[in-house]
N, C-alpha and C. Protein backbone atom coordinates (compact mmCIF):
# COMPACT_ATOMS: atom_id res chain seq x y z
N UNK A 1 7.51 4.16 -21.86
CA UNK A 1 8.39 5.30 -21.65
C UNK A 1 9.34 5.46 -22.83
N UNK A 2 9.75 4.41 -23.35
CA UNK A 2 10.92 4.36 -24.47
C UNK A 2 9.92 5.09 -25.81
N UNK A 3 9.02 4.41 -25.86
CA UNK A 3 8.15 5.13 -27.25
C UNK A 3 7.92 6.62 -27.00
N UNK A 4 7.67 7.11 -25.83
CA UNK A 4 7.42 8.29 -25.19
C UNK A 4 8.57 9.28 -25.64
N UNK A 5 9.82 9.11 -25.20
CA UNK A 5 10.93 9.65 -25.66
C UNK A 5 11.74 9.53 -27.25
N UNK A 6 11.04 8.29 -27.63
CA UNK A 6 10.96 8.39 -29.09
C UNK A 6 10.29 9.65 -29.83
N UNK A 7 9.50 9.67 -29.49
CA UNK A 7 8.24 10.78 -30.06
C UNK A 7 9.22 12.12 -29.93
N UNK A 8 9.68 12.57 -28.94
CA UNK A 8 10.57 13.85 -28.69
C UNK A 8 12.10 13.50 -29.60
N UNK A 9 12.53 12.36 -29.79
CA UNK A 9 13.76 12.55 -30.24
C UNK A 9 14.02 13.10 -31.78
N UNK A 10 15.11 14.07 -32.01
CA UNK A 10 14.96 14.39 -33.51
C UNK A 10 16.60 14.77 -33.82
N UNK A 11 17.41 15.56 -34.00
CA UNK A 11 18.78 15.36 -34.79
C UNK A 11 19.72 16.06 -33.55
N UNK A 12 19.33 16.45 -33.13
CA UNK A 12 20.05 17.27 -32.02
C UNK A 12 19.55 17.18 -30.87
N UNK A 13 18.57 16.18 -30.26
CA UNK A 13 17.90 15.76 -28.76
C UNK A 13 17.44 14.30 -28.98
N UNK A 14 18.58 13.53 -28.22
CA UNK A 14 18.19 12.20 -28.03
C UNK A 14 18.16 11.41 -26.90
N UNK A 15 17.64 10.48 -26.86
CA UNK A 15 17.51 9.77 -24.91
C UNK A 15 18.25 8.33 -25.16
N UNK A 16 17.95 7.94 -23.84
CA UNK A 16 19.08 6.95 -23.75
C UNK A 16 18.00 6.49 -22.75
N UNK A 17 17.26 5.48 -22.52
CA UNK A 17 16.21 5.27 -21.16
C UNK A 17 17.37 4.09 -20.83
N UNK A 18 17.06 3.84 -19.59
CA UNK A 18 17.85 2.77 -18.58
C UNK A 18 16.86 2.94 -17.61
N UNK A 19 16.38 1.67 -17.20
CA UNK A 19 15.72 1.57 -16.14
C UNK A 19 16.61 0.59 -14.87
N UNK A 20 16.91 1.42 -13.96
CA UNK A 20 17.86 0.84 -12.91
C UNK A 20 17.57 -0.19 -11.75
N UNK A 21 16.14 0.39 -11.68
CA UNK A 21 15.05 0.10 -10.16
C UNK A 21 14.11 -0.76 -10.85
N UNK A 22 13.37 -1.78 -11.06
CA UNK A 22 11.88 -2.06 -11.33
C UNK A 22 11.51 -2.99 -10.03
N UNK A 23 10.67 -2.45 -9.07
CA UNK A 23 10.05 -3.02 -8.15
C UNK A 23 8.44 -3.32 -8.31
N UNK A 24 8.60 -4.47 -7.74
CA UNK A 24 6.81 -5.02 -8.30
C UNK A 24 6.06 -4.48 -7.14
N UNK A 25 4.54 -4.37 -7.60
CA UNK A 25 3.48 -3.83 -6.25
C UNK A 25 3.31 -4.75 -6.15
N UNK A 26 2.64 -4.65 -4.62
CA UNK A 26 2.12 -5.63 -3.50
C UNK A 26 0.69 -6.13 -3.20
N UNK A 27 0.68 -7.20 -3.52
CA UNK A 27 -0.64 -7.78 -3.83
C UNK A 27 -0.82 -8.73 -2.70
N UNK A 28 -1.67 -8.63 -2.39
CA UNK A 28 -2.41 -9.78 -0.82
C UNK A 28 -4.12 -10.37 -1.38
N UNK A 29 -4.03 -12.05 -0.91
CA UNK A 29 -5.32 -12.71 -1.40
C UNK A 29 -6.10 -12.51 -0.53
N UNK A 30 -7.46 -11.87 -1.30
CA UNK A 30 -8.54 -11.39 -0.30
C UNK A 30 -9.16 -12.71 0.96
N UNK A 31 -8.53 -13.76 0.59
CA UNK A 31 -8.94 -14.58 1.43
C UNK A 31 -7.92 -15.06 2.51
N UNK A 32 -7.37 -14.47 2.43
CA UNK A 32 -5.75 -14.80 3.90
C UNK A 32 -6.47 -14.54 5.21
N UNK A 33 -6.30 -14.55 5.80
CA UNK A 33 -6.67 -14.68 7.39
C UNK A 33 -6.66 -13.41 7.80
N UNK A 34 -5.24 -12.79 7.42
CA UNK A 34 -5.43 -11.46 8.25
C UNK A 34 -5.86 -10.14 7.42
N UNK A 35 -6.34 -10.43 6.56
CA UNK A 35 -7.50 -9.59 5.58
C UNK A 35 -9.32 -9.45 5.97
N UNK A 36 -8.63 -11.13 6.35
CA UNK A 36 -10.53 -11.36 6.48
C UNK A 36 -10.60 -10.64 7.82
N UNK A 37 -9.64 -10.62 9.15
CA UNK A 37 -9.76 -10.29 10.25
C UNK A 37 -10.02 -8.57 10.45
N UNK A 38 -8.88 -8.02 9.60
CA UNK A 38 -8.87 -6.52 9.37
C UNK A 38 -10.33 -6.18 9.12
N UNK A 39 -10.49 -6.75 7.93
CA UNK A 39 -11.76 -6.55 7.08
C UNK A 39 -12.84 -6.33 8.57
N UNK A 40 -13.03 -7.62 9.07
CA UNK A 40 -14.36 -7.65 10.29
C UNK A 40 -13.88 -6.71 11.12
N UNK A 41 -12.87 -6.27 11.86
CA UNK A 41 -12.73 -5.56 12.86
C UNK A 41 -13.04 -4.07 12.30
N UNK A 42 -12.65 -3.96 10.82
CA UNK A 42 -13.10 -2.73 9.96
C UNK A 42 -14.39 -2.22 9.83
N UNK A 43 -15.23 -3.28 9.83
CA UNK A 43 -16.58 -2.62 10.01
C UNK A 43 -17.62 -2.73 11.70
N UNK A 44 -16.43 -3.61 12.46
CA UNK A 44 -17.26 -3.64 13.67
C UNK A 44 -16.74 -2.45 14.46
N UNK A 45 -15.43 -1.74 14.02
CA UNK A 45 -15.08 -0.56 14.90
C UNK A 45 -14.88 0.97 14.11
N UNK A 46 -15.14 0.67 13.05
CA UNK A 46 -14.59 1.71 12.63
C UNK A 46 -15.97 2.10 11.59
N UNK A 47 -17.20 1.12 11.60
CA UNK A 47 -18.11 1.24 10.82
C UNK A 47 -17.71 1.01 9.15
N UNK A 48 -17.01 0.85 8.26
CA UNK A 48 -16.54 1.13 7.24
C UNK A 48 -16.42 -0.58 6.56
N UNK A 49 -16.37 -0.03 4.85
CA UNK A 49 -15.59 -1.81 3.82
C UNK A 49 -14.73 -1.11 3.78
N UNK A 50 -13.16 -1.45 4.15
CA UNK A 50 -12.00 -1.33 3.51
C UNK A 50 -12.22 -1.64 2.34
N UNK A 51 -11.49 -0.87 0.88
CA UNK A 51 -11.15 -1.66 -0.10
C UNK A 51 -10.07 -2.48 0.10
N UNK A 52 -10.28 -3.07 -0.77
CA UNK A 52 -8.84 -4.33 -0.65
C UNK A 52 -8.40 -4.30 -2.19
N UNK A 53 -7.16 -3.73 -2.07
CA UNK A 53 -6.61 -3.99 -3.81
C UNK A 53 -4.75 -3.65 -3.70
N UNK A 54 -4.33 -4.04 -4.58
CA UNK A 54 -2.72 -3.76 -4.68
C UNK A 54 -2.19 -2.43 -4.28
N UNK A 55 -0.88 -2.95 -3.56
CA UNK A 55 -0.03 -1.22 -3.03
C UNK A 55 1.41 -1.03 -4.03
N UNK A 56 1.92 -0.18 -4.15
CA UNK A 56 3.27 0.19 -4.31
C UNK A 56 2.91 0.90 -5.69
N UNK A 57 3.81 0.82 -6.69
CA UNK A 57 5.42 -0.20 -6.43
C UNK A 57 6.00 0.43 -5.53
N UNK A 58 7.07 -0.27 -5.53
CA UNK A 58 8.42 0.77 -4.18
C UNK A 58 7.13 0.82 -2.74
N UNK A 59 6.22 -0.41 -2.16
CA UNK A 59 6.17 -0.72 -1.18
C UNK A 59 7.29 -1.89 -0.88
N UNK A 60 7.41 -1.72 0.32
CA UNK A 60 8.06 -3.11 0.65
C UNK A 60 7.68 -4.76 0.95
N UNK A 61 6.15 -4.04 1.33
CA UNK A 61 5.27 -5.19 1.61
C UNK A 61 5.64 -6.57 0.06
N UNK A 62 5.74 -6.05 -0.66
CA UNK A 62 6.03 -7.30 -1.66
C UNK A 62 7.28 -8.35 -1.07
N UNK A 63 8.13 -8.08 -0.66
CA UNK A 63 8.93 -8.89 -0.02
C UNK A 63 8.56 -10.11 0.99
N UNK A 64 7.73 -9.40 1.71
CA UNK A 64 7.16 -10.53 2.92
C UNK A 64 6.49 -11.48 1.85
N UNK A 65 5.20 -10.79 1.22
CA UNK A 65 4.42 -11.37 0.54
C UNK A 65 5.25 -12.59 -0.28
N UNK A 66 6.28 -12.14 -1.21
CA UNK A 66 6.97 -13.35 -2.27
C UNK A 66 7.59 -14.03 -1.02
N UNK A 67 7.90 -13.99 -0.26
CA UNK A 67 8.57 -15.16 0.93
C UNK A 67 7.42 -15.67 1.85
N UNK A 68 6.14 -15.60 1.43
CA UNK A 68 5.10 -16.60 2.22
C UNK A 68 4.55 -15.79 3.30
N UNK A 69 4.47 -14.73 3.84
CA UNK A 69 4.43 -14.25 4.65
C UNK A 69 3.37 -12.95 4.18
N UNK A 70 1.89 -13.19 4.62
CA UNK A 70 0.95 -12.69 4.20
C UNK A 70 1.05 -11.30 4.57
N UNK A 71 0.75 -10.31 4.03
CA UNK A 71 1.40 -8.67 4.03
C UNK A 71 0.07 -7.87 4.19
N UNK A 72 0.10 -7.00 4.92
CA UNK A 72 -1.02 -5.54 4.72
C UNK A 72 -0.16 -4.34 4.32
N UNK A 73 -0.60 -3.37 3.18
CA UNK A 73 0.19 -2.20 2.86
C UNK A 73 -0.85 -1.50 3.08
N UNK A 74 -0.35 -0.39 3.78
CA UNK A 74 -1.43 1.15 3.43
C UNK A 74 -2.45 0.64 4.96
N UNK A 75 -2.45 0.14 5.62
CA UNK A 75 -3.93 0.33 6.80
C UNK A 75 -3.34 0.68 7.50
N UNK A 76 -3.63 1.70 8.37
CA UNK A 76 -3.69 2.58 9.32
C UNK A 76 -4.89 3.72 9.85
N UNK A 77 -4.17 4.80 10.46
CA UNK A 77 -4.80 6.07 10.91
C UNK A 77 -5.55 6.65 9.58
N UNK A 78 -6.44 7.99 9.97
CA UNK A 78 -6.89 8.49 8.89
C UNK A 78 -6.27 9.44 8.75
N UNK A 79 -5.90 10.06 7.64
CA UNK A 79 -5.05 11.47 7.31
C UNK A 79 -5.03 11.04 6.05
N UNK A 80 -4.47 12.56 5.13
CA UNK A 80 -4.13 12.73 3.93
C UNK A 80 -3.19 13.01 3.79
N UNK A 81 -2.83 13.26 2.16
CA UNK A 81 -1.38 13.70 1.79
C UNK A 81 -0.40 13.12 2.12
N UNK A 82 -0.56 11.66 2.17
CA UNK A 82 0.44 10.74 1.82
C UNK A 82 1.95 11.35 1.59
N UNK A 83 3.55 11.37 2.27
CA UNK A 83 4.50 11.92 1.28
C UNK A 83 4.27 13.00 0.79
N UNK A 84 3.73 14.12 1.03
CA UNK A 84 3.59 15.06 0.84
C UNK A 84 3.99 16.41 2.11
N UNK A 85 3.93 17.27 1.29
CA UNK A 85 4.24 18.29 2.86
C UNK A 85 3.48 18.62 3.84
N UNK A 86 2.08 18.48 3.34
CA UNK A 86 0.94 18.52 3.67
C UNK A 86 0.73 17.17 4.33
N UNK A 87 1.17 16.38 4.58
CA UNK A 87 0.70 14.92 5.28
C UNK A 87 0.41 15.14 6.16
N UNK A 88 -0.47 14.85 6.88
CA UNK A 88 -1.33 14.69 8.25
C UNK A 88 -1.82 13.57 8.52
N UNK A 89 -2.18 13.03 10.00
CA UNK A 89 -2.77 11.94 10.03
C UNK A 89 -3.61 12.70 11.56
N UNK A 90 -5.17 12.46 11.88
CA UNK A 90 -6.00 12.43 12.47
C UNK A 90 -5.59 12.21 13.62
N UNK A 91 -5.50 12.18 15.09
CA UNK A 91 -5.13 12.08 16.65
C UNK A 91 -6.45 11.09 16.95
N UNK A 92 -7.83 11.24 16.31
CA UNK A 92 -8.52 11.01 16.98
C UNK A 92 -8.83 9.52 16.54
N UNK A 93 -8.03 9.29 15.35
CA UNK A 93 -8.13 7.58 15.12
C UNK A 93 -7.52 7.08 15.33
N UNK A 94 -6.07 7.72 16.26
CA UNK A 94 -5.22 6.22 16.83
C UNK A 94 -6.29 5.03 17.62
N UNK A 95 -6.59 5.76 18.67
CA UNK A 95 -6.96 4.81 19.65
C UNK A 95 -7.63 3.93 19.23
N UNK A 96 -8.61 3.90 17.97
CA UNK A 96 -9.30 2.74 17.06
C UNK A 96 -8.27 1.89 16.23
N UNK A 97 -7.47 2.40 16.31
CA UNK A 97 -6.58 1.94 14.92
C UNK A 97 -5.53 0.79 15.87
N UNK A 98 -5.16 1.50 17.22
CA UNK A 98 -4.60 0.42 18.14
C UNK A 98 -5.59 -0.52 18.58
N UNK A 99 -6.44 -0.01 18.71
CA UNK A 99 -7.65 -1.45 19.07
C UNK A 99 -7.98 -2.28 18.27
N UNK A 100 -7.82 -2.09 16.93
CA UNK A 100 -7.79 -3.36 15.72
C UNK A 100 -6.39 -4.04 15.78
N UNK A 101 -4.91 -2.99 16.01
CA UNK A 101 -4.15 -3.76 15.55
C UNK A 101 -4.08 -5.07 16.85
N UNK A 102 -4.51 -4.31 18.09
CA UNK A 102 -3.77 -5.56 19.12
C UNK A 102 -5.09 -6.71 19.09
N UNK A 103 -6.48 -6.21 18.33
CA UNK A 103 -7.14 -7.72 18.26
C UNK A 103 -6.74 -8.47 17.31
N UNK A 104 -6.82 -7.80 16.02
CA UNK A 104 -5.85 -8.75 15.05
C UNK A 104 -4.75 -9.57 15.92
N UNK A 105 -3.64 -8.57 16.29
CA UNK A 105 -2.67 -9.88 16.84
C UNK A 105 -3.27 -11.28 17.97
N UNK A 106 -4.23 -10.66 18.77
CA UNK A 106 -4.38 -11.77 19.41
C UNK A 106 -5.34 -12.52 18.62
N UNK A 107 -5.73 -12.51 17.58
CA UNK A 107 -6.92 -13.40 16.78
C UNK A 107 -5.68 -14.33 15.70
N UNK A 108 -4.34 -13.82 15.20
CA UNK A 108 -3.46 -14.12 14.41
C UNK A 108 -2.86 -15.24 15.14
């Protein structure tokens, strides 16, 4: 970003970058327990491979994660437009989406 605003600066427009916030993304080992569990209940109910790869930055899930406490970011319902105005999420995948979370818990 600093080289970025370098490139624009010239005698009469200059920047000043400060970065106030730097939050790390959230990373979970594909081999934790409740990955592998998601994962199986993912294709025995929902037919599907989850991908499995890093969330954020500016998730929170990194917190649990750096204090030992194995994290899922991003699984849920189906819908789009994330944060957007347009966000929606599907009615017709709760009831799957509660039936993974309460086997997970009782398999956890």
């Amino acid at each position: 970003m600093i080289k970025l605003t370098k490139e624009f600066e010239n005698e009469k427009i200059k920047f000043d970058v400060k970065i106030n916030t730097n939050l790390p993304a959230a990373f979970i080992e594909k081999d934790e327990k409740i990955v592998k569990i998601l994962k199986d209940l993912s294709k025995s109910i929902l037919g599907n491979n989850p991908e499995i790869r890093g969330c954020g930055p500016a998730n929170e899930g990194y917190m649990f994660i750096n204090s030992g406490i194995p994290t899922i970011c991003g699984y849920g319902v189906s819908g789009n437009g994330m944060h957007s105005k347009d966000e929606y999420l599907e009615i017709d995948s709760i009831p799957k989406i509660l039936e993974i979370y309460t086997k997970t818990a009782l398999e956890i």
